[in-house]
Protein backbone atom coordinates (compact mmCIF):
# COMPACT_ATOMS: atom_id res chain seq x y z
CA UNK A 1 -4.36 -21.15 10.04
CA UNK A 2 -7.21 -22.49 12.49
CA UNK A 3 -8.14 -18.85 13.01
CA UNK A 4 -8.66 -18.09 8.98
CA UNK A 5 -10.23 -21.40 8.74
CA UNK A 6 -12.92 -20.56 11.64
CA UNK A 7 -13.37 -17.08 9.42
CA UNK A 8 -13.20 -18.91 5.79
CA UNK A 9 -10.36 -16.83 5.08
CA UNK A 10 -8.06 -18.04 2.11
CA UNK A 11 -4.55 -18.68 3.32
CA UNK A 12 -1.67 -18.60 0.76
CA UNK A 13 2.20 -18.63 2.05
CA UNK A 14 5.21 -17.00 0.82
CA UNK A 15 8.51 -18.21 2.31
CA UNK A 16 11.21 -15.27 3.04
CA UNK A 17 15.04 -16.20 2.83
CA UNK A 18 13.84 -19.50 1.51
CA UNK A 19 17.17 -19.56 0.84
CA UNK A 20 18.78 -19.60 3.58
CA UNK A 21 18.26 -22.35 5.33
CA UNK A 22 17.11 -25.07 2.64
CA UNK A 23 15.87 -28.17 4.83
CA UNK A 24 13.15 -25.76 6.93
CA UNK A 25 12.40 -24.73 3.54
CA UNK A 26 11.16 -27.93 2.55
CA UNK A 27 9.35 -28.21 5.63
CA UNK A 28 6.88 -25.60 4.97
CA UNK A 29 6.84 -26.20 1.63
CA UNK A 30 5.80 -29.78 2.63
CA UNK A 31 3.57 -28.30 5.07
CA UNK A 32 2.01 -26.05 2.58
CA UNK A 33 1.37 -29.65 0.15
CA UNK A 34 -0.20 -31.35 3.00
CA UNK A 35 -2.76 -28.97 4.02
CA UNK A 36 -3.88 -27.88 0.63
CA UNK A 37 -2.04 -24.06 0.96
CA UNK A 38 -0.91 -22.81 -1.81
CA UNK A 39 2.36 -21.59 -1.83
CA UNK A 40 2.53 -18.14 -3.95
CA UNK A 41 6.79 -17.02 -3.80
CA UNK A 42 9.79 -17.66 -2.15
CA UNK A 43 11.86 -14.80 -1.77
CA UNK A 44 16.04 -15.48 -1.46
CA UNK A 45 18.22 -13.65 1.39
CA UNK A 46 19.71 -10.51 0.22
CA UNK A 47 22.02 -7.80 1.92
CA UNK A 48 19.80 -5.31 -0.42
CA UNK A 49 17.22 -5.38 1.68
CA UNK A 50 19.20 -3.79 4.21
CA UNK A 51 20.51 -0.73 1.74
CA UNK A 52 17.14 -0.01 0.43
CA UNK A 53 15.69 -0.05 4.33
CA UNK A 54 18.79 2.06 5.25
CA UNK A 55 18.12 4.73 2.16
CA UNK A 56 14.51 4.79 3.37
CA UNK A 57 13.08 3.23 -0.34
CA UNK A 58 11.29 -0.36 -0.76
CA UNK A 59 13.46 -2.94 -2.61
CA UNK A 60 11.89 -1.75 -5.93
CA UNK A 61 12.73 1.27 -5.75
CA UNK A 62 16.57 0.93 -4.27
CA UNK A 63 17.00 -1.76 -7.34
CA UNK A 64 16.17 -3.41 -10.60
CA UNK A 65 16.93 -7.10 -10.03
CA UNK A 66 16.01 -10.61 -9.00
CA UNK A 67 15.14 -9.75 -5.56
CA UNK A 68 13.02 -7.22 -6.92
CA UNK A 69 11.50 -9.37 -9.75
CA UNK A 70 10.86 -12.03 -7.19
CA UNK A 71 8.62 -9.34 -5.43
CA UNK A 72 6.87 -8.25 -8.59
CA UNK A 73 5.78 -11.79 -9.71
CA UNK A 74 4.87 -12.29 -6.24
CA UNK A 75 2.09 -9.58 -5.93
CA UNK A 76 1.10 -10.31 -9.42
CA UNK A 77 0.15 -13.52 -7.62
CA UNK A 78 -1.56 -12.10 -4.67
CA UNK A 79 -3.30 -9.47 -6.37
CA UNK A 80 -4.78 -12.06 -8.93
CA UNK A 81 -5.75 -14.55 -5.80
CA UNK A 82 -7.14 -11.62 -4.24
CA UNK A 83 -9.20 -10.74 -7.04
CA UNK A 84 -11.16 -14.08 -7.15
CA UNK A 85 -12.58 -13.89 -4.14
């Protein structure tokens, strides 16, 4: 973060496998509060990940479902934040 501060570079955080372990989750996410981040997705632990890497296609294209939702909203988010700048 000190490194996209020096360069004014907007900083935004999603957490992977938020779900996985719950109490580091709220540390970043406390983190995130604390110095004025904003946090843009969290994106839950799933074995699909795996099958869609192993079959050689991203997550959307392997399947139509939360994990893949999650992802959609989440560069939705990006792509608007990147867009105001």
């Amino acid at each position: 973060m000190e490194l996209t501060k020096h360069f004014k570079i907007p900083v935004c955080v999603c957490i992977n496998k938020y779900d996985i372990n719950l109490e580091l989750t709220e540390k970043i996410e406390m983190f995130c509060t604390e110095n004025n981040v904003e946090l843009i997705g969290k994106i839950s632990y799933s074995k699909e990940f795996t099958e869609a890497m192993l079959r050689e296609l991203t997550i959307i294209e392997y399947s139509d479902n939360d994990i893949s939702g999650e992802i959609r909203n989440l560069w939705k988010k990006l792509s608007k934040k990147l867009l105001e700048k």
